[in-house]
N, C-alpha and C. Protein backbone atom coordinates (compact mmCIF):
# COMPACT_ATOMS: atom_id res chain seq x y z
N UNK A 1 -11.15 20.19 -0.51
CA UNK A 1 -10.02 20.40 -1.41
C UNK A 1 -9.03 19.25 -1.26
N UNK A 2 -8.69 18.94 -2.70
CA UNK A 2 -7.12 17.21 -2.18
C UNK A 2 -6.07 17.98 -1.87
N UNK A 3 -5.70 17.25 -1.25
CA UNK A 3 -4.16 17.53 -0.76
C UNK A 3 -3.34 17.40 -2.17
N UNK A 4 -2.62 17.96 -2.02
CA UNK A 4 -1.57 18.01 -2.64
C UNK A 4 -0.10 17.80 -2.34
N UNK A 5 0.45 16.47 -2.95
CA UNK A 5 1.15 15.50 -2.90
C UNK A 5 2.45 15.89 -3.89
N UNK A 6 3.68 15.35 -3.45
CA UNK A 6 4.69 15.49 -4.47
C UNK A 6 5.64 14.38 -4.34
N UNK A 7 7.06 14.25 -4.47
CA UNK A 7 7.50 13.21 -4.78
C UNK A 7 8.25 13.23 -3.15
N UNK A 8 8.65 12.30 -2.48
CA UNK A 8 9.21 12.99 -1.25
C UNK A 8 10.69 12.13 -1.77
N UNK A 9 11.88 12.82 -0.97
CA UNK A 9 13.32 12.70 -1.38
C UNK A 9 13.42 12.19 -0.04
N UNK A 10 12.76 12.04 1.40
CA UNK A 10 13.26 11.43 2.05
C UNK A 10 12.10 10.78 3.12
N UNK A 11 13.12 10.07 4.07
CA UNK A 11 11.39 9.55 5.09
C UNK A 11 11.26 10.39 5.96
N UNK A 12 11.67 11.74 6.51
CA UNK A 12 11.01 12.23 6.72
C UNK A 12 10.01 13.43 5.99
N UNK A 13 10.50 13.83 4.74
CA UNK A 13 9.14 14.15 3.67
C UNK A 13 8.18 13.16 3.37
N UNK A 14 8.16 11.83 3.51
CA UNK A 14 7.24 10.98 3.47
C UNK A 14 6.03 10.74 4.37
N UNK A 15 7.11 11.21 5.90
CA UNK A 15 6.43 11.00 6.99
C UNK A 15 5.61 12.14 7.46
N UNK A 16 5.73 13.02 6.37
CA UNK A 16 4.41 14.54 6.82
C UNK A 16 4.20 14.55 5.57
N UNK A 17 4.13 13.84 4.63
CA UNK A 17 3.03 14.14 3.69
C UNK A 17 2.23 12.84 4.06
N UNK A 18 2.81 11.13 4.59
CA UNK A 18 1.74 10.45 5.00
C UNK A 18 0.32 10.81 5.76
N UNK A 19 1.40 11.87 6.95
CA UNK A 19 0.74 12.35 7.90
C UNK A 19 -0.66 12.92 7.67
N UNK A 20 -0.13 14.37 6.63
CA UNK A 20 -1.24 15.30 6.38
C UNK A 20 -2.42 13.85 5.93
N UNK A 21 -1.99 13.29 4.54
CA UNK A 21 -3.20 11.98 4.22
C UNK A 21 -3.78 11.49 5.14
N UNK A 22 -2.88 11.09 6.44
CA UNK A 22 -4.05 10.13 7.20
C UNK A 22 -4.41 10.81 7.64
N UNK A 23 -4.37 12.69 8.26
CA UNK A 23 -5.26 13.04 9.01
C UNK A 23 -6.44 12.90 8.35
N UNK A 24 -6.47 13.49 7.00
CA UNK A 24 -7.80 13.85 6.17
C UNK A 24 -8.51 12.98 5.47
N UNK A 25 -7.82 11.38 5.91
CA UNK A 25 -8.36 10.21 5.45
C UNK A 25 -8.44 10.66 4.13
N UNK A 26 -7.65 10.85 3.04
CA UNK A 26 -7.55 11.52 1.95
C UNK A 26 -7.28 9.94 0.91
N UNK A 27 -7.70 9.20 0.56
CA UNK A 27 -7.07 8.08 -0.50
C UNK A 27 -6.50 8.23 -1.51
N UNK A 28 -7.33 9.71 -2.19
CA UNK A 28 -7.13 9.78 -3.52
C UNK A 28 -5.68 11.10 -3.61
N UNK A 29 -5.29 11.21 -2.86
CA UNK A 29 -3.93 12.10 -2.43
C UNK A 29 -2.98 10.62 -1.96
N UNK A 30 -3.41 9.45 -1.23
CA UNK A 30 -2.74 8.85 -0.73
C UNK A 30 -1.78 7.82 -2.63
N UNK A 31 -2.87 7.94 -2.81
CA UNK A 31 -3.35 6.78 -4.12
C UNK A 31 -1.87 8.06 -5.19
N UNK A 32 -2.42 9.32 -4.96
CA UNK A 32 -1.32 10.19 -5.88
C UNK A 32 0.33 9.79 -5.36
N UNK A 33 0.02 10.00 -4.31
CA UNK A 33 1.74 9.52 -3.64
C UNK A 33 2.29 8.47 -3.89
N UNK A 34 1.22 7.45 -3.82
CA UNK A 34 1.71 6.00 -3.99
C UNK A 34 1.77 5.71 -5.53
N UNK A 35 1.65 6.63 -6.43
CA UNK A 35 1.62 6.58 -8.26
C UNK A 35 3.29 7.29 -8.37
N UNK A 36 3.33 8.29 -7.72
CA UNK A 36 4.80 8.84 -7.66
C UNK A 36 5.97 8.09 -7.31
N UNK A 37 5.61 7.40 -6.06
CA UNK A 37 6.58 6.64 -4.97
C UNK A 37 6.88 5.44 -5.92
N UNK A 38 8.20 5.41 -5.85
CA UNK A 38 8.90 4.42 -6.35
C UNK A 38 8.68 3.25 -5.47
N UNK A 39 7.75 2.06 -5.48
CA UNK A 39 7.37 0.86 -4.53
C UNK A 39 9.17 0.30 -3.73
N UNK A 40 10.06 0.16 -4.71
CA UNK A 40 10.96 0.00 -4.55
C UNK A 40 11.43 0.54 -3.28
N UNK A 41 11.48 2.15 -3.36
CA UNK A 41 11.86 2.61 -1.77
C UNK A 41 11.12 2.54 -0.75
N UNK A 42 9.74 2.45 -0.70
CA UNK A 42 8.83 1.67 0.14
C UNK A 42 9.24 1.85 1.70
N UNK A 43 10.07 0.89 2.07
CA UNK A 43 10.88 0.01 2.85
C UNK A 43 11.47 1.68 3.53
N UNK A 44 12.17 1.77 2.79
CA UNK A 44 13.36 2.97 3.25
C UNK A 44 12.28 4.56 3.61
N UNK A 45 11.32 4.97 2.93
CA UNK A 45 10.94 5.52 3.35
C UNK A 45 9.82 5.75 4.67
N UNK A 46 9.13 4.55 4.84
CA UNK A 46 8.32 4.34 5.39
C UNK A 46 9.38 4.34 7.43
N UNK A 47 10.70 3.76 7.05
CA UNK A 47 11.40 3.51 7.89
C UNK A 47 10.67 2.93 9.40
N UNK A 48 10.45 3.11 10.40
CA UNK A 48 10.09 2.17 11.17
C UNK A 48 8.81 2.97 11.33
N UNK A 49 8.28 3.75 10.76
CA UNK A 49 6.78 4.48 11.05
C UNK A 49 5.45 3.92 10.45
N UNK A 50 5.41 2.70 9.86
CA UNK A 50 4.73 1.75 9.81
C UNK A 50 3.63 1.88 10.59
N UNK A 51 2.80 1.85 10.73
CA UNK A 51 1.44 2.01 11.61
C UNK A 51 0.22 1.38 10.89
N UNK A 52 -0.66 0.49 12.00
CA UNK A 52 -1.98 0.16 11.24
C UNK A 52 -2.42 1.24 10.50
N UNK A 53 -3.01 2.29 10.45
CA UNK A 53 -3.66 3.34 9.87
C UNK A 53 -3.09 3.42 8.43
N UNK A 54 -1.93 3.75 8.68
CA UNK A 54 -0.87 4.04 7.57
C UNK A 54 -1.00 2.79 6.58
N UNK A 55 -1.12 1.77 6.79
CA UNK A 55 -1.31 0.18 6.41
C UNK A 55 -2.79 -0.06 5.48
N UNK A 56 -3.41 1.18 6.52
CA UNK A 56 -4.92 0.16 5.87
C UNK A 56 -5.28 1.64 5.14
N UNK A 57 -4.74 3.21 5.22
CA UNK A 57 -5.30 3.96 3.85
C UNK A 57 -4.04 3.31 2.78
N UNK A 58 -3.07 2.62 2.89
CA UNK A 58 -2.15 2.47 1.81
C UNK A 58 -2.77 1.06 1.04
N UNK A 59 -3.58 0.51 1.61
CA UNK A 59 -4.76 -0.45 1.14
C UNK A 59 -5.51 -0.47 0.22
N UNK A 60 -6.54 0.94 0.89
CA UNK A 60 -7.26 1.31 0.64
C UNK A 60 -7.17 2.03 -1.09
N UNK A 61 -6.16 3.06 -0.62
CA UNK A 61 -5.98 3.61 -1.86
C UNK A 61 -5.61 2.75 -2.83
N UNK A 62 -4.61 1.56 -2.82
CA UNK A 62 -5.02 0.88 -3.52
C UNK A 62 -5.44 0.00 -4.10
N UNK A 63 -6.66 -0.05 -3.22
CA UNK A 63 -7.89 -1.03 -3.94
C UNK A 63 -8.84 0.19 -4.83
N UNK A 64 -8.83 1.35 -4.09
CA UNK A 64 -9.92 1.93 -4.63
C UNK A 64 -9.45 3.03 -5.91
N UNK A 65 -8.16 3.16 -6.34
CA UNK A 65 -7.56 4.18 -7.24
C UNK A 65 -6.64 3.66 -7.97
N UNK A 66 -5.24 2.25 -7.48
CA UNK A 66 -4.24 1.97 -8.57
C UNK A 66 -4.47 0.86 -8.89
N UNK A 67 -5.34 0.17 -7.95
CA UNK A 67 -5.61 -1.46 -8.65
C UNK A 67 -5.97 -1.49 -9.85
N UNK A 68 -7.23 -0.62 -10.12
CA UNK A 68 -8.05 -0.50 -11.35
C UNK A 68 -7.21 0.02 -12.69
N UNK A 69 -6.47 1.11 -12.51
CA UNK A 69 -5.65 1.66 -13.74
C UNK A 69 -4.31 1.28 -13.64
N UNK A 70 -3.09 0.83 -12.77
CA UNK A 70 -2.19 -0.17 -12.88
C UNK A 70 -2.15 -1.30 -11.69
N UNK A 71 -2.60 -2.18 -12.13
CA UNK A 71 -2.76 -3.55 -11.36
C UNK A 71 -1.27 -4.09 -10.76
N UNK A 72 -0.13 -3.73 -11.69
CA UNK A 72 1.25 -3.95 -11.76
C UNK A 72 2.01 -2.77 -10.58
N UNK A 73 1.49 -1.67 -10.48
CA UNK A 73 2.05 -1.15 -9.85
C UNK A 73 1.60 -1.06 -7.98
N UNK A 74 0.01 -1.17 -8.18
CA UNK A 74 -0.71 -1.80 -6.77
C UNK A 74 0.14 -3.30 -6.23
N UNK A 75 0.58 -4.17 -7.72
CA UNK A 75 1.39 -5.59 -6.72
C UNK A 75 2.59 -4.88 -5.95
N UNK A 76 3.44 -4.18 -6.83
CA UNK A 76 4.61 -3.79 -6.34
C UNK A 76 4.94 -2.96 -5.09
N UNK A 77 3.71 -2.44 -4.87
CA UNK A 77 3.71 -2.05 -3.41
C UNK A 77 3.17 -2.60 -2.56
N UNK A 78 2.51 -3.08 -2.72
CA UNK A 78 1.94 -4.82 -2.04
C UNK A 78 3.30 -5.06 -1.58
N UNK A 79 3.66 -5.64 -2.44
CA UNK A 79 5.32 -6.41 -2.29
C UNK A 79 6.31 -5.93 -1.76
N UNK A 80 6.74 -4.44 -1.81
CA UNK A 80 7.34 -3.59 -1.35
C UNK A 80 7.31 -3.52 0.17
N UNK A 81 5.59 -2.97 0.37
CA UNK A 81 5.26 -2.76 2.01
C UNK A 81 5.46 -3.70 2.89
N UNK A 82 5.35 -5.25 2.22
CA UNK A 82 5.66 -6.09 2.89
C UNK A 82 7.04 -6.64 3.70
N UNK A 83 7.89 -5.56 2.87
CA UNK A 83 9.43 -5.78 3.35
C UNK A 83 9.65 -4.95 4.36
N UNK A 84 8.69 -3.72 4.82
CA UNK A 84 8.79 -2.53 5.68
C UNK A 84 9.04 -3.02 6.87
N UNK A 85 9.52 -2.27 7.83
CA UNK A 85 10.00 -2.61 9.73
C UNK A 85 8.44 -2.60 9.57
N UNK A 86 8.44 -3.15 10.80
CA UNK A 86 7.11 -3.67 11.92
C UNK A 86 5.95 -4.14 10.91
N UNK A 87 5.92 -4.70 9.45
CA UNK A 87 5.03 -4.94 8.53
C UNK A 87 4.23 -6.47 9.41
N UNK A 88 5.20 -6.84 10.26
CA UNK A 88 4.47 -7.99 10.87
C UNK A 88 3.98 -8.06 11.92
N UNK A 89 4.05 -7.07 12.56
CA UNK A 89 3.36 -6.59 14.22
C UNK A 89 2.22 -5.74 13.26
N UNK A 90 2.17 -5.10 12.33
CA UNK A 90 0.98 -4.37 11.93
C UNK A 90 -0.11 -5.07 11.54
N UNK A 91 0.57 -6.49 10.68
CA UNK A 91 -0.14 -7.27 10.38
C UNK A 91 -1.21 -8.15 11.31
N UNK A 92 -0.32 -8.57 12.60
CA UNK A 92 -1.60 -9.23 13.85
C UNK A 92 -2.21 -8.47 14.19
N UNK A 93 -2.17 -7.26 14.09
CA UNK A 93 -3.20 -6.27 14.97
C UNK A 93 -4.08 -5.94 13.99
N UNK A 94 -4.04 -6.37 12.63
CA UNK A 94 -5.37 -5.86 11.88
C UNK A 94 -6.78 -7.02 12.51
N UNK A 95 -7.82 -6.18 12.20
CA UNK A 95 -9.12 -6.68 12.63
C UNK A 95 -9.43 -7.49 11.46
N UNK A 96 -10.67 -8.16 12.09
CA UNK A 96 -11.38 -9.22 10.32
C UNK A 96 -11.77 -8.28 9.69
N UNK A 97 -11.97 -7.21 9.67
CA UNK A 97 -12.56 -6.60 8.32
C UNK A 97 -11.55 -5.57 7.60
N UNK A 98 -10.83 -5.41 8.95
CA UNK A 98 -9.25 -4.85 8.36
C UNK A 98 -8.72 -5.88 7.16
N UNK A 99 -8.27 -7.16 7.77
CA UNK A 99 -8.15 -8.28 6.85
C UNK A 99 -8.97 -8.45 5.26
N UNK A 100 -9.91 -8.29 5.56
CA UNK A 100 -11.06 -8.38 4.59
C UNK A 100 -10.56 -7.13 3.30
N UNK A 101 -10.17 -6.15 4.10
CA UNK A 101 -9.87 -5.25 2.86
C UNK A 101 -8.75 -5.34 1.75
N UNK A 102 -7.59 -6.22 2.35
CA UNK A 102 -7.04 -6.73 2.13
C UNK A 102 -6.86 -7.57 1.06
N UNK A 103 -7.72 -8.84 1.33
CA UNK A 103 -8.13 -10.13 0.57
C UNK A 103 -8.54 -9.63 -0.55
N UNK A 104 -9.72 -8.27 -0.45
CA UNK A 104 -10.64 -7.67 -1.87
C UNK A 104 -9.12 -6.73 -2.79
N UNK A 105 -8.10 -6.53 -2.11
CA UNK A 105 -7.38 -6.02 -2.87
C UNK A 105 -6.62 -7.10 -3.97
N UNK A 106 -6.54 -7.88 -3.15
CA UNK A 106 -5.49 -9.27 -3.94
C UNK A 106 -6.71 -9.74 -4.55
N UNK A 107 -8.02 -9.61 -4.43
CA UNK A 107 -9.09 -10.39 -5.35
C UNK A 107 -9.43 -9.40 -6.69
N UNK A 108 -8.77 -8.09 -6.34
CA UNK A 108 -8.87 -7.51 -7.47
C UNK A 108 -7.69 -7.60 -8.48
N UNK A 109 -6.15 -7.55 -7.44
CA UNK A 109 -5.27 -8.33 -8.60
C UNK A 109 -5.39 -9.59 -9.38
N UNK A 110 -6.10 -10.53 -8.61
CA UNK A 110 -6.04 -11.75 -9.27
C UNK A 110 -7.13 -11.99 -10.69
N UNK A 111 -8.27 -10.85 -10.66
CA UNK A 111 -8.86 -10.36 -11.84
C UNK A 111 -8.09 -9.81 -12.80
N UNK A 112 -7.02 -8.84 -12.45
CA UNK A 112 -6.55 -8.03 -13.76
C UNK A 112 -5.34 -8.55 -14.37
N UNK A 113 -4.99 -8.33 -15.04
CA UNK A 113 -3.92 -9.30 -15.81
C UNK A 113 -2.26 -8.22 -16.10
N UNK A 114 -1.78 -8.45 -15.27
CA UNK A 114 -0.41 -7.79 -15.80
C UNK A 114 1.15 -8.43 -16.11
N UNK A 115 1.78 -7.80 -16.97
CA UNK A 115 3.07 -8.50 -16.75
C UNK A 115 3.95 -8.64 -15.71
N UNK A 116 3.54 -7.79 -14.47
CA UNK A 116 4.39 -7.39 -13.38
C UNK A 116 4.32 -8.65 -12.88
N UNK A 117 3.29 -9.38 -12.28
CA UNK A 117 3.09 -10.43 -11.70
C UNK A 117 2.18 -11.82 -12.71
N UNK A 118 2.71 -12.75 -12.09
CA UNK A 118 1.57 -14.09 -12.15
C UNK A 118 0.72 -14.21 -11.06
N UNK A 119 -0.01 -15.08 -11.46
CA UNK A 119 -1.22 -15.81 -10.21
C UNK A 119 -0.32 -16.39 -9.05
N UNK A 120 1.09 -16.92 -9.72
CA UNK A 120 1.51 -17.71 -8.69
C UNK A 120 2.30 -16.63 -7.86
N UNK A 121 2.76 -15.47 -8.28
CA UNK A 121 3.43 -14.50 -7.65
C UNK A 121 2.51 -14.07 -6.39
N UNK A 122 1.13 -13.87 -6.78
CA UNK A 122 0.04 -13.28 -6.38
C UNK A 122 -0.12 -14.49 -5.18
N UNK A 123 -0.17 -15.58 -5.52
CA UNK A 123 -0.44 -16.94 -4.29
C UNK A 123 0.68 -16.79 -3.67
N UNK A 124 2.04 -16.71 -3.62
CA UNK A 124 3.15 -16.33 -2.37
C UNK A 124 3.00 -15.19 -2.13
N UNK A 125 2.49 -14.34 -2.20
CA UNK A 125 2.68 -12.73 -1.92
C UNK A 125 1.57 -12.77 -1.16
N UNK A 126 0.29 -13.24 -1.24
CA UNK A 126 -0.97 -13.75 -0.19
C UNK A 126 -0.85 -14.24 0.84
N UNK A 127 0.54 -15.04 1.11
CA UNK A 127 0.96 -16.61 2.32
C UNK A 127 1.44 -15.18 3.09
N UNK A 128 2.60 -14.05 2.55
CA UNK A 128 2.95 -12.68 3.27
C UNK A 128 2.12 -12.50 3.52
N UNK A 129 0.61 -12.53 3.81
CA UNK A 129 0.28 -10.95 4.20
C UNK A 129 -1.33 -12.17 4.74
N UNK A 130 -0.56 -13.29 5.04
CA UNK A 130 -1.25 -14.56 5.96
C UNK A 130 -3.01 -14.05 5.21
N UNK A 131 -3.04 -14.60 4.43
CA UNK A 131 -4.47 -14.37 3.90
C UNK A 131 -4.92 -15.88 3.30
């Protein structure tokens, strides 16, 4: 059964509905949250609870659920997460294939075409996230 996801009003509603997702390795609940979540608050909700795990289903989901149906809204949290506490201690501790999942996400933005971003937005937003 998916989890069931809603809009959270703060980081700590963020931080137990992340939760429940990563227990159940859930994407497509993660992928619902992250369609709700304003990329914008990102930062503020996530607050210093940042974690590899948390990093790589927020990846995941969207490579595998918002890349494809908004390409514009997968950059913006791209862009967003990247402003989060510890986004750069999470970042050295990913593995090469951690990395790898990564790269296939930005190789799927750089296929789809939106107004949110350019290629060149997409090439500095890549140098973030050392790829």
């Amino acid at each position: 059964e998916k989890l069931r996801v809603w809009e959270p009003s703060n980081a700590y509603d963020f931080g137990q509905i992340i939760n429940a997702v990563n227990a159940n390795k859930d994407k497509a609940a993660c992928a619902d949250l992250l369609t709700i979540t304003d990329p914008k608050t990102l930062p503020v909700l996530l607050s210093n609870k940042l974690e590899g795990e948390i990093f790589l289903i927020f990846i995941q989901s969207l490579k595998h659920y918002v890349a494809g149906k908004d390409p514009g809204l997968a950059y913006q949290h791209l862009f967003y997460l990247s402003k989060a506490e510890r986004f750069k201690v999470v970042l050295a501790l990913l593995s090469k294939n951690e990395k790898e999942e990564v790269w296939q996400l930005f190789d799927l933005l750089s296929e789809s075409q939106s107004d949110q971003y350019s290629l060149e937005d997409l090439e500095s937003l890549k140098k973030v996230y050392e790829l």
